[in-house]
Protein backbone atom coordinates (compact mmCIF):
# COMPACT_ATOMS: atom_id res chain seq x y z
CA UNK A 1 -14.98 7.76 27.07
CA UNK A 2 -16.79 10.16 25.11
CA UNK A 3 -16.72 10.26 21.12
CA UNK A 4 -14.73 13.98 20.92
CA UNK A 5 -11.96 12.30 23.68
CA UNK A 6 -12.18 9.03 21.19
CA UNK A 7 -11.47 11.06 17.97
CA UNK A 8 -9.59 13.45 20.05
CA UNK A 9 -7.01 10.56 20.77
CA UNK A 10 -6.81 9.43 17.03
CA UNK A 11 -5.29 12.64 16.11
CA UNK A 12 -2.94 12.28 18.81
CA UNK A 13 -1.55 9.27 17.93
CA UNK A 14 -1.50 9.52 14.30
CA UNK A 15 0.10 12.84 14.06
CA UNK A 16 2.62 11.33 16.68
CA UNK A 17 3.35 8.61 13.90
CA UNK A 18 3.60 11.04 11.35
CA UNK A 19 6.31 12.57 13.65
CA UNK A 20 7.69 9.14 14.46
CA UNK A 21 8.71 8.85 11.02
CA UNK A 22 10.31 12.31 10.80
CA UNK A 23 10.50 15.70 11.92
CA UNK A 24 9.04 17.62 8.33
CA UNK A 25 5.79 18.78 7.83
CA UNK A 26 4.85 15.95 4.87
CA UNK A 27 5.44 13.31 7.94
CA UNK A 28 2.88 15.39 9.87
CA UNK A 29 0.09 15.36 7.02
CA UNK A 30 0.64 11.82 6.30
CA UNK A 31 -0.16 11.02 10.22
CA UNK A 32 -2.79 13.89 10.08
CA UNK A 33 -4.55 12.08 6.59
CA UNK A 34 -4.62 8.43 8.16
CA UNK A 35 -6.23 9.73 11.22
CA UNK A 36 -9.09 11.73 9.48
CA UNK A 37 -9.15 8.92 6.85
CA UNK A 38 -10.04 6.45 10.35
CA UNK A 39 -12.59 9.24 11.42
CA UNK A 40 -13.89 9.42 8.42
CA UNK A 41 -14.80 5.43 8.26
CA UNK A 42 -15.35 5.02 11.70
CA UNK A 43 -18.28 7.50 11.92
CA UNK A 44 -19.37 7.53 8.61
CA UNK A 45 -18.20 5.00 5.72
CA UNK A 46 -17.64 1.70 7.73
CA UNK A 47 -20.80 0.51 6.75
CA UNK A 48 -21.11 1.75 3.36
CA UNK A 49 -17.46 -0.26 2.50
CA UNK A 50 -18.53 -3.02 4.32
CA UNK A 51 -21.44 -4.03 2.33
CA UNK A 52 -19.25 -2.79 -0.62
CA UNK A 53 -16.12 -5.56 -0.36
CA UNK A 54 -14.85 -4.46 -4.23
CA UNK A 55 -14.93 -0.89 -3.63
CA UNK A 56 -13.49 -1.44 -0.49
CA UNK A 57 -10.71 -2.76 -1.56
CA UNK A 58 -10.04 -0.31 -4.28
CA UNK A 59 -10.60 2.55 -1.71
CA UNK A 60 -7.50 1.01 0.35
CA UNK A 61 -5.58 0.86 -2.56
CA UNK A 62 -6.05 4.05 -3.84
CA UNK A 63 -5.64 6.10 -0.14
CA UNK A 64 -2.84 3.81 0.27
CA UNK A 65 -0.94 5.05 -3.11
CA UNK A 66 -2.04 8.39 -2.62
CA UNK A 67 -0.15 8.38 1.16
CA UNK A 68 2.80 6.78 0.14
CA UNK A 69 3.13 9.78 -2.30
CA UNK A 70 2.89 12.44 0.49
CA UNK A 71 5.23 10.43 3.13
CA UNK A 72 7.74 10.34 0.44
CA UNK A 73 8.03 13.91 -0.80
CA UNK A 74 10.51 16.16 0.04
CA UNK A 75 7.97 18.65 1.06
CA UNK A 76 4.08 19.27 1.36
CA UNK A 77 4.39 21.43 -2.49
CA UNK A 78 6.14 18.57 -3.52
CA UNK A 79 3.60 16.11 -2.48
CA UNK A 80 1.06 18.38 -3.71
CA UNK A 81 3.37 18.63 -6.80
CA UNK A 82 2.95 15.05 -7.31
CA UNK A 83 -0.65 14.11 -6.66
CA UNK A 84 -1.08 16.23 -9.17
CA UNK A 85 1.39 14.88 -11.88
CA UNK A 86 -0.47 11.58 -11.12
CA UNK A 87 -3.85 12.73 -12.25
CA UNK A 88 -2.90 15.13 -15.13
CA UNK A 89 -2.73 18.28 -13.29
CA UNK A 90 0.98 18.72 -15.09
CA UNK A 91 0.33 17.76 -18.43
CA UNK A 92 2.98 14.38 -18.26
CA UNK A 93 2.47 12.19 -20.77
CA UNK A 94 0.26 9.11 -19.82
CA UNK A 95 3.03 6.96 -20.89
CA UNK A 96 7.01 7.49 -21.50
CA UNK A 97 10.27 5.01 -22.58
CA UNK A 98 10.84 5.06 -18.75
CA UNK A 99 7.02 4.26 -17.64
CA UNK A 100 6.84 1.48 -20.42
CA UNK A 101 10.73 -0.08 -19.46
CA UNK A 102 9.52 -0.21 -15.41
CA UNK A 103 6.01 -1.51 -16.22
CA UNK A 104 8.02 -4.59 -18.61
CA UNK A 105 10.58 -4.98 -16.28
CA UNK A 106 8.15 -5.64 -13.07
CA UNK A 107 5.30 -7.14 -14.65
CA UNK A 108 5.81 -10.39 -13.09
CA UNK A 109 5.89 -8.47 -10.06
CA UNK A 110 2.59 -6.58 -10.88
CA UNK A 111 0.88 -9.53 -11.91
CA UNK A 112 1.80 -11.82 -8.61
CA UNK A 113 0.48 -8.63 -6.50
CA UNK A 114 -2.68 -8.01 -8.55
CA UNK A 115 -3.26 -12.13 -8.09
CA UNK A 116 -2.47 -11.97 -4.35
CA UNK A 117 -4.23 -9.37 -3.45
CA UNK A 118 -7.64 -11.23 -4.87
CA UNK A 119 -9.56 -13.84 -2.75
CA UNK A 120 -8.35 -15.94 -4.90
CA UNK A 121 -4.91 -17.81 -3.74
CA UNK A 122 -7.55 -18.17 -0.18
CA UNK A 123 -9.94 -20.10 -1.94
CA UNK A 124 -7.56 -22.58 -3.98
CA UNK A 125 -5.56 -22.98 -1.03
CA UNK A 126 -9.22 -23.92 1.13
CA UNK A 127 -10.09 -26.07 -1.88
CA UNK A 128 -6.78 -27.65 -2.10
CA UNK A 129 -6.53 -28.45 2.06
CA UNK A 130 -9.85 -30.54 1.08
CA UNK A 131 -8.31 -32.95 -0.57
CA UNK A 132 -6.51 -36.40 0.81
CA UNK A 133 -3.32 -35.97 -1.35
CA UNK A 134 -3.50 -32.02 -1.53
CA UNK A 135 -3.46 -31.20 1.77
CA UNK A 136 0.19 -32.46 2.44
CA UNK A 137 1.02 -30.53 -0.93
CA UNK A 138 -0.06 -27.75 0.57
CA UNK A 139 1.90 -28.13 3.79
CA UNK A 140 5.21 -28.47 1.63
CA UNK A 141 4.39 -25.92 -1.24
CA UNK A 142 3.29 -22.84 1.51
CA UNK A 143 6.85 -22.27 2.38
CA UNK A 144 8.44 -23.07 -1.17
CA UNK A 145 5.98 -20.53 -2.63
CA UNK A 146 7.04 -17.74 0.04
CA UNK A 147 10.45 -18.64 -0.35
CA UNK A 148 10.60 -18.58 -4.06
CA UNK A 149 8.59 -14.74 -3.59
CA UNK A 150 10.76 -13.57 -1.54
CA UNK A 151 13.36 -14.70 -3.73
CA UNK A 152 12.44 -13.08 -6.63
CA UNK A 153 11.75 -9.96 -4.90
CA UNK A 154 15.16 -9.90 -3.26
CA UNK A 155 16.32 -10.00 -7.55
CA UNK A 156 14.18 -7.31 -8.41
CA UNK A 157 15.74 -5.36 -5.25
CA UNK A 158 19.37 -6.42 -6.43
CA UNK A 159 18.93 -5.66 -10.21
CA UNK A 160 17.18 -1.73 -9.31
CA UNK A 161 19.80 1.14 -9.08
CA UNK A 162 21.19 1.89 -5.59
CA UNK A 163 18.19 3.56 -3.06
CA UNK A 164 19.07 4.22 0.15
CA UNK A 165 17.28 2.64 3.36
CA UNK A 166 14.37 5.44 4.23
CA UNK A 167 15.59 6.48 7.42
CA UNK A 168 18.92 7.05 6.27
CA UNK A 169 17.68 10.53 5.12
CA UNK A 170 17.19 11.64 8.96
């Protein structure tokens, strides 16, 4: 297979999961942006980012955001609207009584992601399966420490207003 079929059939199946998830042209772009994204890095980038794990990961983060934003608008302006807002292309304030109440009220939240999402729980956890007497702590505190996540998440989901499932708006 030839490298036009090969990026040929990217398109084809990312716009098709763009459509999967709905049948509005922001659903379309989303699919259409993760396939030229995976071009993109696939001919280009995958090097670069792989020498580069820290911007990398930031890259990921940020395309991540930035998609999430477009699959959830109403519409492409909307979306547009939006990426916008989020770099100061409205003229929002950089911080309100809302932005400052949801920031306090999921900081734990924040801070377990920002810690998780770091090599470092991997490396205490290697360190810790080292040991004679931490290894079988490990075993038992694995599950309690995914149980007691989920647990607080399931709060956080409990205490926010009502929001409807996603594909309830279909």
């Amino acid at each position: 297979m030839g490298k036009p079929r090969w990026l040929f059939n990217i398109a084809v199946v990312w716009a098709a999961t763009g459509l999967w998830h709905g049948a509005a042209w922001n659903f379309a772009l989303w699919g259409l942006l993760f396939a030229a994204l995976l071009m993109l890095e696939k001919l280009w980038l995958s090097g670069w980012l792989n020498r580069h794990k820290a911007v990398s990961h930031l890259y990921v983060l940020f395309l991540v955001m930035v998609s999430f934003v477009v699959f959830d608008a109403e519409s492409v302006a909307a979306a547009f609207s939006h990426i916008a807002a989020m770099f100061g292309g409205q003229a929002l304030p950089a911080f309100t009584v809302e932005s400052i109440y949801y920031l306090k009220s999921y900081l734990v939240i924040l801070a377990l992601a920002l810690a998780g999402a770091t090599p470092l729980p991997k490396k205490l956890a290697a360190l810790a399966e080292k040991g004679r007497y931490t290894h079988v702590a490990c075993h038992i505190a694995e599950p309690a420490a995914c149980v007691a996540l989920l647990t607080v998440c399931t709060a956080y989901l409990i205490d926010g207003s009502f929001n409807p499932f996603l594909y309830f708006r279909f």
